[in-house]
Protein backbone atom coordinates (compact mmCIF):
# COMPACT_ATOMS: atom_id res chain seq x y z
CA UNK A 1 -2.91 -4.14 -1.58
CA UNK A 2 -3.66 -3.33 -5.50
CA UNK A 3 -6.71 -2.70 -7.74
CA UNK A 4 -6.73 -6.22 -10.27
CA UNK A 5 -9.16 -5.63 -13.65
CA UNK A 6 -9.93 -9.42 -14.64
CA UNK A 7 -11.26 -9.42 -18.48
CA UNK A 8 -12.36 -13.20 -19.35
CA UNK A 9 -15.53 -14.09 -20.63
CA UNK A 10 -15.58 -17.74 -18.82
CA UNK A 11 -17.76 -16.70 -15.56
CA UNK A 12 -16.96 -19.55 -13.24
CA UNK A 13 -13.03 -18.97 -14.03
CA UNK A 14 -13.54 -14.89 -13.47
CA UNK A 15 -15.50 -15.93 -10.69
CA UNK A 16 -12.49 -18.50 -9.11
CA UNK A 17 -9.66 -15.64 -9.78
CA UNK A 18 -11.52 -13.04 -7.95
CA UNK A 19 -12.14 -15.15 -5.38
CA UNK A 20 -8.53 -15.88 -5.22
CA UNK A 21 -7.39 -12.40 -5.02
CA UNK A 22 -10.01 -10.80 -2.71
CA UNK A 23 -9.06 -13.55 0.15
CA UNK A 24 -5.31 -12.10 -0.33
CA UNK A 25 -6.65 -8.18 0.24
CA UNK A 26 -6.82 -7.29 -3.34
CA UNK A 27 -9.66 -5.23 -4.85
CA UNK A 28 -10.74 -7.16 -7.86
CA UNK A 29 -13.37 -5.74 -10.57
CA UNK A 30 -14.56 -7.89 -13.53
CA UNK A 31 -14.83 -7.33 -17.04
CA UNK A 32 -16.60 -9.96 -19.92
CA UNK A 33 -16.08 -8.13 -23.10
CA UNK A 34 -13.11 -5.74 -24.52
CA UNK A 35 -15.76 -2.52 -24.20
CA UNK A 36 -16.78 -3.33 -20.63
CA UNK A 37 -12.94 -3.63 -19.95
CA UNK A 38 -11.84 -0.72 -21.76
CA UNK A 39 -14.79 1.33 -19.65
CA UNK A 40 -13.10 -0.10 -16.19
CA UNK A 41 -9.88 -0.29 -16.93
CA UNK A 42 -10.35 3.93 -17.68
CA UNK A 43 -11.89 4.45 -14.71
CA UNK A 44 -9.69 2.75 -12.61
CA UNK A 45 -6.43 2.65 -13.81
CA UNK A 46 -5.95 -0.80 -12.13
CA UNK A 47 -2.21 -1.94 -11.05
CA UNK A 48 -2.29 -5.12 -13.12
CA UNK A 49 -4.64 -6.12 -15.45
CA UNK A 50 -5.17 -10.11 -16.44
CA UNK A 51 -6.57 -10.22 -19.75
CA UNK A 52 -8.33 -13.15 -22.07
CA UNK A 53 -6.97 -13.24 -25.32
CA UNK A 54 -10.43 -14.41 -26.76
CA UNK A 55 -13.11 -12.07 -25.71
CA UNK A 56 -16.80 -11.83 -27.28
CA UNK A 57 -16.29 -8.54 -29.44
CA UNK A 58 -12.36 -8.33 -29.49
CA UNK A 59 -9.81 -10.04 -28.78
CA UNK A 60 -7.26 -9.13 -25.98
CA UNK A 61 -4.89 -8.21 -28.60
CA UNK A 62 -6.78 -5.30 -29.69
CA UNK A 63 -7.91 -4.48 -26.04
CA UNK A 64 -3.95 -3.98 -25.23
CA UNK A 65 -3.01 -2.05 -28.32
CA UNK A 66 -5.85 0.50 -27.21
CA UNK A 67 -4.14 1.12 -23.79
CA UNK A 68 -0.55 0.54 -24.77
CA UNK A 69 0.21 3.96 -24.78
CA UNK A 70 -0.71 4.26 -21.21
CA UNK A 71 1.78 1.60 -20.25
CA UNK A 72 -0.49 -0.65 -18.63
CA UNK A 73 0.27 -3.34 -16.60
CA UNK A 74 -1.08 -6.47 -18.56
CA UNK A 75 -0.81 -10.16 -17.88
CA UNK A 76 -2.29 -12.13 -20.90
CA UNK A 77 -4.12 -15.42 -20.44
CA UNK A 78 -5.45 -18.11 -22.85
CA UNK A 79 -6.65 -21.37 -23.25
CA UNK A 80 -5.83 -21.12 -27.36
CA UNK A 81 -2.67 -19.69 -27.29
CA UNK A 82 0.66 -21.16 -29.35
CA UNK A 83 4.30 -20.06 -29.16
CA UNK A 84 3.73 -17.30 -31.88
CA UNK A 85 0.85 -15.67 -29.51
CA UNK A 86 3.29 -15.22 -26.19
CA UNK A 87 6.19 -13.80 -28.33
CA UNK A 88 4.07 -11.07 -29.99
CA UNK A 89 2.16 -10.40 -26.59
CA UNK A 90 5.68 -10.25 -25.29
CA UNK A 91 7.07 -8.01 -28.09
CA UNK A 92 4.06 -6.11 -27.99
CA UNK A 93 4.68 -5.29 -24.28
CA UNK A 94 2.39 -7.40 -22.33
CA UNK A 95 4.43 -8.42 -18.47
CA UNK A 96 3.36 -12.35 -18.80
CA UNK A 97 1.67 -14.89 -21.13
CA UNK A 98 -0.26 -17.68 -19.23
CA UNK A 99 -1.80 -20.73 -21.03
CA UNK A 100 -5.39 -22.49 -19.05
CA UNK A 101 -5.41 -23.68 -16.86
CA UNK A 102 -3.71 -21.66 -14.71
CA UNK A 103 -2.48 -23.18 -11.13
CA UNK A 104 -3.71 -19.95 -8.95
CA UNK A 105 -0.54 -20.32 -6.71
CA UNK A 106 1.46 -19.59 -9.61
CA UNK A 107 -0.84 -16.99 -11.00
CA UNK A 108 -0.50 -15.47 -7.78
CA UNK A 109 3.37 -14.86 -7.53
CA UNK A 110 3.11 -13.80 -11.25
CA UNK A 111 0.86 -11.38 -10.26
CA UNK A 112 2.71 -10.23 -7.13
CA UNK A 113 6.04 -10.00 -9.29
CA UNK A 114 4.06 -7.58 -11.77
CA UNK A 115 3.12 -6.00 -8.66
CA UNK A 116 6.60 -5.26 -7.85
CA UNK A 117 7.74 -4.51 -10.89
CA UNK A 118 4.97 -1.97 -11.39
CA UNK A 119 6.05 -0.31 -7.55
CA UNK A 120 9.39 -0.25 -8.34
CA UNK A 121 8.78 1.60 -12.43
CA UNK A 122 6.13 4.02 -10.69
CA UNK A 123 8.24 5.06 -7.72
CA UNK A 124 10.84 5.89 -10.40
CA UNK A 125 8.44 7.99 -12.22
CA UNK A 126 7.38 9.49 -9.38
CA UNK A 127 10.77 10.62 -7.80
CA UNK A 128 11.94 11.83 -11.22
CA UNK A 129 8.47 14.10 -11.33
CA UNK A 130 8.84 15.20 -7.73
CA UNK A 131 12.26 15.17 -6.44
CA UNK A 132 12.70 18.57 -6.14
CA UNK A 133 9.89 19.10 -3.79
CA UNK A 134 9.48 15.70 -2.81
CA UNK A 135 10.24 16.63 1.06
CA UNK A 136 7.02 18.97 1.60
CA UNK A 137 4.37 16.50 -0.05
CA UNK A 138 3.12 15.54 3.60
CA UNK A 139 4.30 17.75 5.38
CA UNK A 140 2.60 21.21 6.61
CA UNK A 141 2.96 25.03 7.46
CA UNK A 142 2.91 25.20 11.11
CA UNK A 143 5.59 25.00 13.26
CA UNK A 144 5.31 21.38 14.83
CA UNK A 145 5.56 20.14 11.09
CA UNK A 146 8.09 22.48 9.81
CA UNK A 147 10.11 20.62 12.76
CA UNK A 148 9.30 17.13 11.08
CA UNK A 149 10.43 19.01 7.85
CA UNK A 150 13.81 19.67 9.36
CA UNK A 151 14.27 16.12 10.77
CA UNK A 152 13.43 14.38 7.27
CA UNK A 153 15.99 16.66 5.63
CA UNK A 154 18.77 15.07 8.43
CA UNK A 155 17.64 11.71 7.57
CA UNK A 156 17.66 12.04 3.96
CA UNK A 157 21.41 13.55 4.22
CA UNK A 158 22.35 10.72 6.62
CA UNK A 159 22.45 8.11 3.83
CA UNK A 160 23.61 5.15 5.48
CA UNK A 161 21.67 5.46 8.94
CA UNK A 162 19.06 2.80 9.66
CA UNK A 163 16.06 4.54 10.18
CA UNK A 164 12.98 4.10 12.68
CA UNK A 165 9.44 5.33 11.88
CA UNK A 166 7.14 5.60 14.67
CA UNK A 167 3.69 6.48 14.68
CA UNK A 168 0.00 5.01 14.58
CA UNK A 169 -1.48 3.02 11.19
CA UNK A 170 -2.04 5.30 8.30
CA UNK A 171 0.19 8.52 9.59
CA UNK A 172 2.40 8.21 6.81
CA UNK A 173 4.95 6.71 7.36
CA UNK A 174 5.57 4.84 4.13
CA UNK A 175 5.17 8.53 2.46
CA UNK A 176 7.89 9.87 4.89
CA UNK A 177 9.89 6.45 3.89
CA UNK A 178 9.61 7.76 -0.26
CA UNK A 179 10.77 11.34 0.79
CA UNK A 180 13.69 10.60 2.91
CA UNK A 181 15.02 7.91 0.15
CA UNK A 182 13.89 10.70 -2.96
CA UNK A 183 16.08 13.24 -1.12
CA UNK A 184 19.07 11.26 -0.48
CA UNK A 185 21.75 10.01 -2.78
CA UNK A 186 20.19 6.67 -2.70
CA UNK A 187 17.11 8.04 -5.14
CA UNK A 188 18.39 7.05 -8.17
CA UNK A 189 18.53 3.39 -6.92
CA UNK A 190 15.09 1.20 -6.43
CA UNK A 191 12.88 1.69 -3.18
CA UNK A 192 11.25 -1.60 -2.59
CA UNK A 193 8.73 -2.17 0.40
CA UNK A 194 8.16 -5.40 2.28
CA UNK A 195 5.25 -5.52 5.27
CA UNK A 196 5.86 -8.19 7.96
CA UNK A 197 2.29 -8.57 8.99
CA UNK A 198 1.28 -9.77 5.46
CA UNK A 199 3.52 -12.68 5.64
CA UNK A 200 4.20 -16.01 6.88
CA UNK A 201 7.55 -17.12 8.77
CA UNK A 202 8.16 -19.03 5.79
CA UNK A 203 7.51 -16.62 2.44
CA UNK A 204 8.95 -13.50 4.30
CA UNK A 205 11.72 -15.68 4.99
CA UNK A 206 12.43 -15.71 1.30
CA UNK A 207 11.15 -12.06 0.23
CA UNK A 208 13.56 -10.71 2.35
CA UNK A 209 16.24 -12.95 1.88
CA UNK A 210 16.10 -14.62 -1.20
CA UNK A 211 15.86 -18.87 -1.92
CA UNK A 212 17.62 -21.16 -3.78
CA UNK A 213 16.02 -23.93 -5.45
CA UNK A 214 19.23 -26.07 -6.60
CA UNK A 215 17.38 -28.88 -8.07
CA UNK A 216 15.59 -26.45 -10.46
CA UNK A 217 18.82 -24.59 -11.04
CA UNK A 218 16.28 -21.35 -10.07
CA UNK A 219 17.66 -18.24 -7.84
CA UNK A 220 15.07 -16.06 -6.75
CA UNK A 221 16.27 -12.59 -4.94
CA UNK A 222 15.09 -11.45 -1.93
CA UNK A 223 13.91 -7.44 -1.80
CA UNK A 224 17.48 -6.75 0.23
CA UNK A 225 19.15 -8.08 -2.97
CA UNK A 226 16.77 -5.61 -4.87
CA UNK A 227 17.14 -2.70 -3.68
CA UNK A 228 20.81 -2.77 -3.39
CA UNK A 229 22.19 0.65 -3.57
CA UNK A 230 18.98 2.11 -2.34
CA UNK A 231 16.45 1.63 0.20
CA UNK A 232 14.18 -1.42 1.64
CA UNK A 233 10.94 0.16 3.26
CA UNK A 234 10.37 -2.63 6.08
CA UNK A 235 6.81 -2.11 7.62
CA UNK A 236 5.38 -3.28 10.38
CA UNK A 237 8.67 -4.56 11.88
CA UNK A 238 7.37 -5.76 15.41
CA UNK A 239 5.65 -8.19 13.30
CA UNK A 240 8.74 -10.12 12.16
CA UNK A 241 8.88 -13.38 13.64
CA UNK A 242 11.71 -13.85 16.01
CA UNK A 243 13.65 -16.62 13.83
CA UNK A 244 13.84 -14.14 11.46
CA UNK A 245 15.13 -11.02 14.05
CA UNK A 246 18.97 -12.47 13.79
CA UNK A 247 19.01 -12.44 10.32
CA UNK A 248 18.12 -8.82 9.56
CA UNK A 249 20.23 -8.19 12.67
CA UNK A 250 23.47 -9.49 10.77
CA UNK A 251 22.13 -7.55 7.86
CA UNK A 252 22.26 -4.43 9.57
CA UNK A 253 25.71 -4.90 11.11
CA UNK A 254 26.52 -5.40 7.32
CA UNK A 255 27.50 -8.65 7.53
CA UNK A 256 26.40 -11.55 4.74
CA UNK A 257 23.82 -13.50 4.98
CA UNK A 258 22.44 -16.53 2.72
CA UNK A 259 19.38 -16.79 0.86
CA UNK A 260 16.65 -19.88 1.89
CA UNK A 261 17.92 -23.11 0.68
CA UNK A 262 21.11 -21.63 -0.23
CA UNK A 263 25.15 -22.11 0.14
CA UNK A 264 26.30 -19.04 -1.39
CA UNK A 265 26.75 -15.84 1.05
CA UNK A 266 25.08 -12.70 -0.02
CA UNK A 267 26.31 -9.03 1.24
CA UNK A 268 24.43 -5.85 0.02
CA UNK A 269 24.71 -1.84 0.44
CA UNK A 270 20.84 -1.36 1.07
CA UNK A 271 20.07 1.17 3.56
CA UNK A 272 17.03 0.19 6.02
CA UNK A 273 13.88 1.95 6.96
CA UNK A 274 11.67 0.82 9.20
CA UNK A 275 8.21 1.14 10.50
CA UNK A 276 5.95 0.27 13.28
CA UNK A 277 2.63 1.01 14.94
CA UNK A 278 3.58 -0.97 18.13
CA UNK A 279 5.17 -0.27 21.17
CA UNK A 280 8.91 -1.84 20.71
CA UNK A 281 10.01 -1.24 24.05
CA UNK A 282 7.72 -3.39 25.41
CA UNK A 283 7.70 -5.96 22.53
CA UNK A 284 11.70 -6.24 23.88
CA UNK A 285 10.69 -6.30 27.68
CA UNK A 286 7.85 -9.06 26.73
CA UNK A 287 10.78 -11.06 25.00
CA UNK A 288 8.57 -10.66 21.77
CA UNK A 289 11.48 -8.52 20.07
CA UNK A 290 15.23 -8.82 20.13
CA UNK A 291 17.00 -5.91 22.48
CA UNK A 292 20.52 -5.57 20.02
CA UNK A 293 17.57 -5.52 16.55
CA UNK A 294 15.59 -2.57 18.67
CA UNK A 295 18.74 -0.57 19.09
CA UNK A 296 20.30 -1.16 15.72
CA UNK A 297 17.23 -0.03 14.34
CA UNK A 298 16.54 2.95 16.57
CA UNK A 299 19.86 4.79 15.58
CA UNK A 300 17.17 7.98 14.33
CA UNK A 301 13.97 7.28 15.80
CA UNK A 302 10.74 9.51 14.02
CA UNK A 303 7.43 9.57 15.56
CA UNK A 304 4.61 10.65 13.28
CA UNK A 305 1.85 12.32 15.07
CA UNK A 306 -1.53 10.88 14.23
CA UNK A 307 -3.95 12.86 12.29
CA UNK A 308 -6.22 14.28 15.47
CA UNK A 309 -3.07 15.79 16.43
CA UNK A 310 -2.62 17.88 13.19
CA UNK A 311 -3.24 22.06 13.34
CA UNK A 312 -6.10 23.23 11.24
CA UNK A 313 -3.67 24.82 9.07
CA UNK A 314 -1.86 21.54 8.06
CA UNK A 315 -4.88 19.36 7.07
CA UNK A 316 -6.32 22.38 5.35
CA UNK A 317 -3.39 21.80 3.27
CA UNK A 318 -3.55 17.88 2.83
CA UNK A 319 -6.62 17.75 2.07
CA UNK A 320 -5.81 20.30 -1.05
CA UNK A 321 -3.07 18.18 -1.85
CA UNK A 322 -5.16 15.34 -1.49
CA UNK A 323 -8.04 16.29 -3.86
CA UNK A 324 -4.90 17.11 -6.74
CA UNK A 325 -3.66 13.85 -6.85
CA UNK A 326 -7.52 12.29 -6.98
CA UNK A 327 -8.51 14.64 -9.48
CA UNK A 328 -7.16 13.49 -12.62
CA UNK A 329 -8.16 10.00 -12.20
CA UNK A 330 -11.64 11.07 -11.12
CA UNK A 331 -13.44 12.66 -14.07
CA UNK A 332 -15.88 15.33 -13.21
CA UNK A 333 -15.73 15.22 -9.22
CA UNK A 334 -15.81 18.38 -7.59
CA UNK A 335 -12.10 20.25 -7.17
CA UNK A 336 -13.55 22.11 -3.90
CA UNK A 337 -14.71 21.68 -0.52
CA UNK A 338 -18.05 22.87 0.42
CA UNK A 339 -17.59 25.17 3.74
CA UNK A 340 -19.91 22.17 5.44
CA UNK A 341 -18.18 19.71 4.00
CA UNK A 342 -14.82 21.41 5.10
CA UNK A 343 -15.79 21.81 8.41
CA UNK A 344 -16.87 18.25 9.11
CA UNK A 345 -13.74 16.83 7.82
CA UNK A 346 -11.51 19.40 10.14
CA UNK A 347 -13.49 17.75 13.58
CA UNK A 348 -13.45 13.90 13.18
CA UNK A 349 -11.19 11.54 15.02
CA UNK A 350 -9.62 9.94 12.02
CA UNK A 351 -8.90 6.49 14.06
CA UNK A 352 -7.37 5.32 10.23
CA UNK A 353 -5.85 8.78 9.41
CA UNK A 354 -4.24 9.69 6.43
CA UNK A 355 -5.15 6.62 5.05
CA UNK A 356 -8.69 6.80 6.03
CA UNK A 357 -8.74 10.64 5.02
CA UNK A 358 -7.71 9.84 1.90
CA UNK A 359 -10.76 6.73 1.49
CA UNK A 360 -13.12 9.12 2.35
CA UNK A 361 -12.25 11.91 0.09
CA UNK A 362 -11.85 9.27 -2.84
CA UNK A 363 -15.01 8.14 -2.16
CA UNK A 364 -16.79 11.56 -1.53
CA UNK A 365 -15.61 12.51 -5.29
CA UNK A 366 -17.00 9.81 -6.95
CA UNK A 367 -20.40 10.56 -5.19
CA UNK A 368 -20.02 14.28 -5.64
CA UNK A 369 -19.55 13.68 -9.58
CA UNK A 370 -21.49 16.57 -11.28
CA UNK A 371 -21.15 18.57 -8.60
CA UNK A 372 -18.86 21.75 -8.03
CA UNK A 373 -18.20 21.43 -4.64
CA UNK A 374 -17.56 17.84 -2.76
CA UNK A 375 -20.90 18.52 -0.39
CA UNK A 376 -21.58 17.03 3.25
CA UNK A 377 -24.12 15.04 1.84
CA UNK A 378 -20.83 13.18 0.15
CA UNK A 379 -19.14 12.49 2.73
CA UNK A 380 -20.20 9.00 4.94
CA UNK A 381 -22.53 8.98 7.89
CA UNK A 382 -20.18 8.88 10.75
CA UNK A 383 -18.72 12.03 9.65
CA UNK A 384 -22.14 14.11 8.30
CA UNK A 385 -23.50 12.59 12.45
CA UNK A 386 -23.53 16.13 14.89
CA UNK A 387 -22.19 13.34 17.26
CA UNK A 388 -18.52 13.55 16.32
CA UNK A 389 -18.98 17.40 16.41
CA UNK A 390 -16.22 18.94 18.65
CA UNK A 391 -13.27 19.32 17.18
CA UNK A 392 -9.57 17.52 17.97
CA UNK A 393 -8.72 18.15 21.39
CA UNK A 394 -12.30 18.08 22.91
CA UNK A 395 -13.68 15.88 20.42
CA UNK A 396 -15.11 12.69 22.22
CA UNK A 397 -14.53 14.08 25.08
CA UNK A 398 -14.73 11.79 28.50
CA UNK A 399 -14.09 8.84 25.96
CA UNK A 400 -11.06 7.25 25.16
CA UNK A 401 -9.32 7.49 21.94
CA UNK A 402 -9.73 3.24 22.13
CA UNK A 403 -13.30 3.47 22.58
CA UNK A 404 -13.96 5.81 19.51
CA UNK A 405 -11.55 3.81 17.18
CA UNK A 406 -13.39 0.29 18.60
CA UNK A 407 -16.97 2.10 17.45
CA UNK A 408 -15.56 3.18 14.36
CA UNK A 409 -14.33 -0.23 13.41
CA UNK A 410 -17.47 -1.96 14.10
CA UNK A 411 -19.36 0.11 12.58
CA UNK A 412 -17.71 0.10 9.18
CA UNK A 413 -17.68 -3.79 9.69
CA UNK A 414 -21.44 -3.59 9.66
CA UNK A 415 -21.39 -1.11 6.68
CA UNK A 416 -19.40 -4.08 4.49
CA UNK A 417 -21.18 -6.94 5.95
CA UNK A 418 -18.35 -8.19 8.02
CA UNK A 419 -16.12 -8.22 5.07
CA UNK A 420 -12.50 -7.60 6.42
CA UNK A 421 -10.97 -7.21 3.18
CA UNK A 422 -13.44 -4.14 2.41
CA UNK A 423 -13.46 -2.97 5.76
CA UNK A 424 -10.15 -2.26 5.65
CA UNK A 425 -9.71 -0.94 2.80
CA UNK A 426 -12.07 1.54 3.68
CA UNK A 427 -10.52 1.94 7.11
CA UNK A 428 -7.22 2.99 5.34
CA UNK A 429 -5.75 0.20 7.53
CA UNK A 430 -3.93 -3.29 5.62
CA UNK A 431 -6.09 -6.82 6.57
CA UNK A 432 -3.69 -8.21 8.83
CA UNK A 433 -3.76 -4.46 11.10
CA UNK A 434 -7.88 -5.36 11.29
CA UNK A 435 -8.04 -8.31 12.15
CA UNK A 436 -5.50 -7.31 15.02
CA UNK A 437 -8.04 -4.55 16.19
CA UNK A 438 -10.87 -6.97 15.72
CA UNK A 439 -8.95 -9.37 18.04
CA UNK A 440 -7.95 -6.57 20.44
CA UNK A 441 -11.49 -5.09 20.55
CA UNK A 442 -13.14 -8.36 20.58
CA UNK A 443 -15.39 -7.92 18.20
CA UNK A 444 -17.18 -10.20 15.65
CA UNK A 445 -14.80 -11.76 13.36
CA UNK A 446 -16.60 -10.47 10.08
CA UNK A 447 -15.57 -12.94 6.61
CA UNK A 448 -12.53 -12.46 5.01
């Protein structure tokens, strides 16, 4: 999910688009004037901006020409806008023009096509920065991970395998996906990402595929068509529905296939990773998941070991790594780890791991501003408690690892009000993987 910065002045119409975006997992953050936007959109750094051209002490013109140089992600809207306005927002560099009022389904694919657009010109940025080194970002010193090392490097070499990523939500797995497509010969091509849980049948149907819309002459690629030549990141696989299996099947086999609503056959050279947190061996023997899709796509199986499973030495190093890439985008937070602090951090469970690390480390920096060190006092409750004391192998001991994740969720639950969206987010975990555990665990069903 992204960070949106909404800068309109019109309450009720801010109020309507956040609304909009928070039900579909976004974190949204509001702006009514070009200063209060300029302060946010600073601190933040938000994926995609949507931006009033008329604003009570600037107008969104001047706003844009003050971050330009950042190369900001900006999609202008107004309600006094003429053909002159979208060309020079255009020209000037701004993604999309949008005249009021704005149908929010539409606003909502223009916003997820900035979305990929922005993935797709960051990823490149990224790979170009780190490509020499790319392969030990997430990966550690000790021997267990300088075995993962090893295994990434075969994968990256072996180009045109399909690849399967096992392991638990938030291990890494999309991280392992970047470094195995950075160190191949696919890098200089696109990496796109598409997550099965956070569709329905019908729109994965065409993000993966593509449709055709004949009687509007419109063609709109799927991601496979996308990242031909390089790599489609496909997570959460045991979530694709099981009209859908036979399709990616014939993909895989590398035969064509046709886009929704369309005649035409499509064939692409897109090499296939994918991911799961579920068991697919018994998703096959339930009948839930095709047999022939499970062993096309287990050619080179990886299993990422959760976080509680990591030596001291290796998150020791993550959470360095960590705390670099946090640091320049948080201003004055500590660039240390009190010995406390440290210590804490080393013995919890981590039921949302990296993803979860990472949350609370964010978050511990922003309350540690000021301060030299990122203190216990920093860090959340759960994790300052003596309770969770006793580090990864004995930790919780006589409980299951089920019983501490259930607590864990329900407690953060409580700490958002029962918001999903936030609970997740803070979790480390996407929406749809909650409201699975909520389901699983039985627990209240929160607001969305």
């Amino acid at each position: 999910m992204a960070d949106l910065l909404i800068v309109d002045d019109e309450s009720p119409l801010a109020m309507n688009f956040t609304r909009f975006f928070e039900r579909k997992g976004h974190t949204v953050r509001r702006a009514a004037s070009g200063e209060a936007a300029l302060a946010l959109w600073h601190e933040r750094r938000p994926d995609v901006t949507l931006l009033d051209l008329r604003l009570p002490d600037m107008s969104g013109f001047d706003v844009f020409a003050r971050i330009r140089h950042e190369d900001p992600m900006v999609i202008m809207v107004s309600g006094y806008a003429d053909i002159s306005m979208a060309v020079r927002a255009v020209q000037d560099g701004v993604e999309n023009f949008l005249t009021k009022p704005v149908e929010l389904s539409h606003l909502g694919v223009v916003v997820d096509r900035a979305l990929e657009k922005l993935r797709v010109r960051q990823l490149s940025r990224y790979l170009t920065a780190r490509r020499a080194s790319s392969r030990h970002i997430a990966i550690g010193s000790s021997p267990r991970m300088q075995e993962l090392a090893r295994q990434v490097d075969l994968l990256a070499a072996s180009d045109r395998t399909t690849v399967l990523l096992l392991g638990e939500s938030g291990t890494g797995k999309g991280r392992i996906a970047e470094i195995i497509h950075a160190n191949s010969s696919r890098a200089p091509a696109p990496l796109l990402e598409v997550n099965c849980a956070a569709h329905a049948i019908e729109s994965l149907d065409a993000e993966l595929f593509g449709a055709d819309e004949p009687s509007r002459g419109a063609v709109r690629p799927g991601v496979l068509e996308m990242a031909t030549g390089g790599t489609l990141f496909i997570d959460e696989i045991g979530a694709l529905p099981q009209p859908l299996q036979p399709k990616l099947l014939r993909v895989l086999e590398g035969k064509p296939f046709r886009r929704v609503g369309g005649t035409h056959e499509v064939t692409v050279d897109v090499r296939v990773i994918a991911a799961t947190n579920v068991d697919l061996v018994s998703e096959v023997n339930a009948g839930r998941f095709r047999e022939d899709l499970y062993y096309r796509l287990s050619v080179m199986p990886l299993t990422l070991p959760p976080l509680r499973a990591w030596a001291r030495e290796d998150l020791v190093e993550l959470l360095a790594r960590l705390m670099e890439e946090l640091a320049p985008h948080l201003p004055g937070a500590p660039r240390e780890i009190a010995e406390e602090a440290l210590d804490a951090l080393l013995r919890y469970a981590w039921p949302g791991n990296i993803r979860e690390l990472r949350n609370v480390l964010e978050r511990g920096m922003i309350v540690g501003r000021g301060e030299p060190q990122l203190a216990l006092h920093s860090l959340p409750p759960e994790l300052r408690a003596p309770s969770h004391a006793g580090a990864n192998s004995e930790r919780h001991e006589g409980r299951s690892l089920a019983e501490v994740e259930r607590e864990h969720i329900e407690r953060t639950l409580r700490r958002h009000d029962g918001n999903r969206t936030h609970a997740a987010r803070e979790l480390g975990i996407s929406r749809a993987t909650l409201i699975k555990k909520i389901k699983e665990y039985r627990l209240p069903n929160g607001v969305s």
